[in-house]
N, C-alpha and C. Protein backbone atom coordinates (compact mmCIF):
# COMPACT_ATOMS: atom_id res chain seq x y z
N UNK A 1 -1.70 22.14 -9.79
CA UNK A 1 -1.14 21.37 -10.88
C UNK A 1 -2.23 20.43 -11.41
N UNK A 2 -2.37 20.01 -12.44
CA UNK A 2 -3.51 19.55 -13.61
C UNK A 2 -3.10 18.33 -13.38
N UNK A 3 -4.20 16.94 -13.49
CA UNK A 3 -3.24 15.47 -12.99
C UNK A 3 -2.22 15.42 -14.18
N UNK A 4 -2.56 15.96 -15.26
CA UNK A 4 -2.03 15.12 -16.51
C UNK A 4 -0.33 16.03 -16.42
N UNK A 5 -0.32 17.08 -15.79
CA UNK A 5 0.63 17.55 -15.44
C UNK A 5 1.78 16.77 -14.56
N UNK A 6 0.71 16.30 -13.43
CA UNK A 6 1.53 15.89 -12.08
C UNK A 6 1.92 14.29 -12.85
N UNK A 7 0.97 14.33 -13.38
CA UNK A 7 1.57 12.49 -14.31
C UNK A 7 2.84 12.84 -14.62
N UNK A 8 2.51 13.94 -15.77
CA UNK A 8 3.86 13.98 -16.02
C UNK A 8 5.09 13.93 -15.43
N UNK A 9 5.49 14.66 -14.51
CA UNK A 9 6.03 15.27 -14.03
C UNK A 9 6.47 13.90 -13.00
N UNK A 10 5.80 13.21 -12.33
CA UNK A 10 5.75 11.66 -11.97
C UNK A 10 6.80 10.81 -13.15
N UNK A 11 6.16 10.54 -14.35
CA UNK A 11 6.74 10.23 -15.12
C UNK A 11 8.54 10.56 -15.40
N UNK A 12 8.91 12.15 -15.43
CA UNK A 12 9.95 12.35 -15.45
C UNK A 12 10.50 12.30 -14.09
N UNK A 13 10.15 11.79 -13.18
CA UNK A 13 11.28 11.13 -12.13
C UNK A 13 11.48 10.13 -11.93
N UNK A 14 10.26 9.17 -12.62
CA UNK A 14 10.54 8.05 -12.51
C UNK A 14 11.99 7.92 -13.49
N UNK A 15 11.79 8.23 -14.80
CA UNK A 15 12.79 7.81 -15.53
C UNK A 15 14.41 8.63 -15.53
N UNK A 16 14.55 9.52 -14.44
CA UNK A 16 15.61 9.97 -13.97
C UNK A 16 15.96 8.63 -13.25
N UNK A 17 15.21 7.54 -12.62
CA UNK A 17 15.90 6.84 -11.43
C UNK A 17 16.53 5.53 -12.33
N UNK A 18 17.46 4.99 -11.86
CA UNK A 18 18.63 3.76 -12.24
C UNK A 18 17.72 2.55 -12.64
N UNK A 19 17.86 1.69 -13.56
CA UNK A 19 16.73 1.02 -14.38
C UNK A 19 16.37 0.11 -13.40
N UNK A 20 16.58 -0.19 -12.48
CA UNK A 20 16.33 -1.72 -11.43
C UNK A 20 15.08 -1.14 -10.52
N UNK A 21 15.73 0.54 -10.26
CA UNK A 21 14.46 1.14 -9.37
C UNK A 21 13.63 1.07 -10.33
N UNK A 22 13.76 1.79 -11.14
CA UNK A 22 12.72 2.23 -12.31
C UNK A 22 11.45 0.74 -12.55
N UNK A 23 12.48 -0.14 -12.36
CA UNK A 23 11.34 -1.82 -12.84
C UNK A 23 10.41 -1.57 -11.64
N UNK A 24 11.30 -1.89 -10.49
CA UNK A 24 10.21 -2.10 -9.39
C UNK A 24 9.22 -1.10 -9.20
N UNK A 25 9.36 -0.12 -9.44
CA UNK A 25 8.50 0.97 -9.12
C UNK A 25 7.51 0.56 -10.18
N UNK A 26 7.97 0.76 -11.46
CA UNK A 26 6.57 0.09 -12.63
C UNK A 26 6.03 -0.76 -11.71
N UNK A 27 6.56 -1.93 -11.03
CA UNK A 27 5.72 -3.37 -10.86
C UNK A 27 4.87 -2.89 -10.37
N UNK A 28 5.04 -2.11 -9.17
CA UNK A 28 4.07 -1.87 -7.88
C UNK A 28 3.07 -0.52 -8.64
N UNK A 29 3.34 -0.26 -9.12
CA UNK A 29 2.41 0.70 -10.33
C UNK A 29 1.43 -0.25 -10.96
N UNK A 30 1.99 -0.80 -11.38
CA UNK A 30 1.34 -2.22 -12.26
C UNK A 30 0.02 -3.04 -11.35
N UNK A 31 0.86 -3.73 -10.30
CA UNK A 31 0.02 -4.18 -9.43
C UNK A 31 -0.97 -3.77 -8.96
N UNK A 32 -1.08 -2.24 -8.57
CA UNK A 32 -1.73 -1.45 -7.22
C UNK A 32 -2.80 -0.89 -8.56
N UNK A 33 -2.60 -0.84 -10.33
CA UNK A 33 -3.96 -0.81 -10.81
C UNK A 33 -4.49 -2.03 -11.55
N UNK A 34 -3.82 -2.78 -10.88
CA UNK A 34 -4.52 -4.20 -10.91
C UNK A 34 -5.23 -4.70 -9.85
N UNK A 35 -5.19 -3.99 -9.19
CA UNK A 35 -6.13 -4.23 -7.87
C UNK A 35 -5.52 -4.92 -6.84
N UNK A 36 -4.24 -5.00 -7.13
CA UNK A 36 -3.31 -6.00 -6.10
C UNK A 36 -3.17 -5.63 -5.10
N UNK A 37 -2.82 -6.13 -3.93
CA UNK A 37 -2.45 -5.71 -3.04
C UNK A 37 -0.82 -5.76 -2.40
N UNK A 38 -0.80 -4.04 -1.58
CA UNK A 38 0.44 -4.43 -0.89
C UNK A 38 1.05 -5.16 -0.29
N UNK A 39 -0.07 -5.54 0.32
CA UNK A 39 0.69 -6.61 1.54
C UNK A 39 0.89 -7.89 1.15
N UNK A 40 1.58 -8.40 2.09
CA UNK A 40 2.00 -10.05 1.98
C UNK A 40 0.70 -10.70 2.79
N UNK A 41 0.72 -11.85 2.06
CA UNK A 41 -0.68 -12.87 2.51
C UNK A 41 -0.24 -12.58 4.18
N UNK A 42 1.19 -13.16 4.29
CA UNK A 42 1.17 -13.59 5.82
C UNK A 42 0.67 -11.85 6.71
N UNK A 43 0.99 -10.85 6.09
CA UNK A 43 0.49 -9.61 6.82
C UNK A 43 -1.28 -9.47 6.58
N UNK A 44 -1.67 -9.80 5.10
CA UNK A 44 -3.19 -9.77 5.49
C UNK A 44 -3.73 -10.87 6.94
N UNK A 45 -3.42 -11.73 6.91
CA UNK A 45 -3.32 -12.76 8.07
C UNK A 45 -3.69 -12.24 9.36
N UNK A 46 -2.00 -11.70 9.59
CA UNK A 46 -2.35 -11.04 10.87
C UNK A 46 -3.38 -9.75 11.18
N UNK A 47 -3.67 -9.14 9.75
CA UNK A 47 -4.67 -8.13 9.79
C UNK A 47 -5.87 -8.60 10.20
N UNK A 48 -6.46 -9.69 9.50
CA UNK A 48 -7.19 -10.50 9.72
C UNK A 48 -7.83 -11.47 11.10
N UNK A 49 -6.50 -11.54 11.56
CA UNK A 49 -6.83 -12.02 13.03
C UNK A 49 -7.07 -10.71 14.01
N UNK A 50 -6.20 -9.93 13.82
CA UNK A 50 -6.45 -8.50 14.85
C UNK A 50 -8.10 -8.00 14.32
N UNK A 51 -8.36 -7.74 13.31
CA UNK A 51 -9.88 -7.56 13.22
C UNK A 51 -10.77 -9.09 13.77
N UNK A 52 -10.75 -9.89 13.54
CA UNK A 52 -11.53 -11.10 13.91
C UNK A 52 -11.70 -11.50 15.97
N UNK A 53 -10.30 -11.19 16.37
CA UNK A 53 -10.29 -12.02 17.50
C UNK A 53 -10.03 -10.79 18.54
N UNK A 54 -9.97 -9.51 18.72
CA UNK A 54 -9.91 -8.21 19.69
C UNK A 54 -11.06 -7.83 20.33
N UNK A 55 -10.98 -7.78 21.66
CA UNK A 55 -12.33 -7.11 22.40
C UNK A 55 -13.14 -8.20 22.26
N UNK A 56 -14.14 -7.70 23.42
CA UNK A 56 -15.57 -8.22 23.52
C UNK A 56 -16.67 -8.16 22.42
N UNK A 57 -16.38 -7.26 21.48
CA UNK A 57 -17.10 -7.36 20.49
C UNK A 57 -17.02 -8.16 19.50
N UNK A 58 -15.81 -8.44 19.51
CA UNK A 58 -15.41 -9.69 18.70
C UNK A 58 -14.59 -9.14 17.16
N UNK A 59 -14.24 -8.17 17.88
CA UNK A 59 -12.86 -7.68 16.48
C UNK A 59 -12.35 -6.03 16.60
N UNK A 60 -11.67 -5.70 16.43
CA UNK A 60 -11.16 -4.12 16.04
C UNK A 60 -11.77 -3.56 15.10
N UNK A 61 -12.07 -2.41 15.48
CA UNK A 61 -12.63 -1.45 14.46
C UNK A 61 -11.92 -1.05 13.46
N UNK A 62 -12.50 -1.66 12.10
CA UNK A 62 -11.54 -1.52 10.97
C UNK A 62 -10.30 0.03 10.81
N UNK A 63 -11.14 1.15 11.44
CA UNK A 63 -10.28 2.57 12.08
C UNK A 63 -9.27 2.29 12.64
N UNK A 64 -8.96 0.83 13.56
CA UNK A 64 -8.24 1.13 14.41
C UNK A 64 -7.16 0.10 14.13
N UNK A 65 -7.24 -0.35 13.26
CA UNK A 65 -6.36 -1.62 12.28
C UNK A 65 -5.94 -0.79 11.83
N UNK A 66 -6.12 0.08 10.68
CA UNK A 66 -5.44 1.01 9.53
C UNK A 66 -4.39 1.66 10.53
N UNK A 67 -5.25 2.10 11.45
CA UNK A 67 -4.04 3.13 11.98
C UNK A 67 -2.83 2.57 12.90
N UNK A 68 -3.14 1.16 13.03
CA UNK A 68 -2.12 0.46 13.61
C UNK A 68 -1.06 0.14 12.78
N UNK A 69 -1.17 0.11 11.45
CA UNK A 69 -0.56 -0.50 10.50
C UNK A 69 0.06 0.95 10.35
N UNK A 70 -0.43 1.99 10.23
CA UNK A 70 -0.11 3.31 9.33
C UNK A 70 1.29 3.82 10.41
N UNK A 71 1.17 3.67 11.97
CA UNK A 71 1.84 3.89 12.67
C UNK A 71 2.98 3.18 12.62
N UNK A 72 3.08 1.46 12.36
CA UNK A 72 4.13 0.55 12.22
C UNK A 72 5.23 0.75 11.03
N UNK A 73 4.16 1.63 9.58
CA UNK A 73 5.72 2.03 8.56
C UNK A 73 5.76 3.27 8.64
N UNK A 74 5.52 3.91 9.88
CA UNK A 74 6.42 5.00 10.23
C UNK A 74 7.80 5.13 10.95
């Protein structure tokens, strides 16, 4: 499928969904090419401390943060 296809096609499900989903979903559309981020300050935080203060080396391997996180919204 061609992106401008899969856009599409994106596009027509978004606007199948009930207008309240439909906003939020724009926002986070909105945001995420605004460079925003998902998370909440207080979750960069704790990201932040688990990379900074783990092991003798003096932080987690950025590999091993992602996948801690990736496992938790499963």
């Amino acid at each position: 499928m061609s992106p401008v296809t899969k856009l599409d096609h994106l596009i027509e499900r978004l606007r199948a969904l009930p207008g309240p989903e439909q906003d939020r979903i724009v926002a986070e559309i909105e945001a995420a090419l605004d460079g925003a981020s998902a998370l909440t300050d207080a979750q960069w935080r704790e990201i932040e401390s688990a990379i900074d203060s783990d092991g003798d080396e003096g932080g987690l391997a950025h590999d091993d943060v992602v996948a801690a996180w990736r496992a938790r919204r499963v």
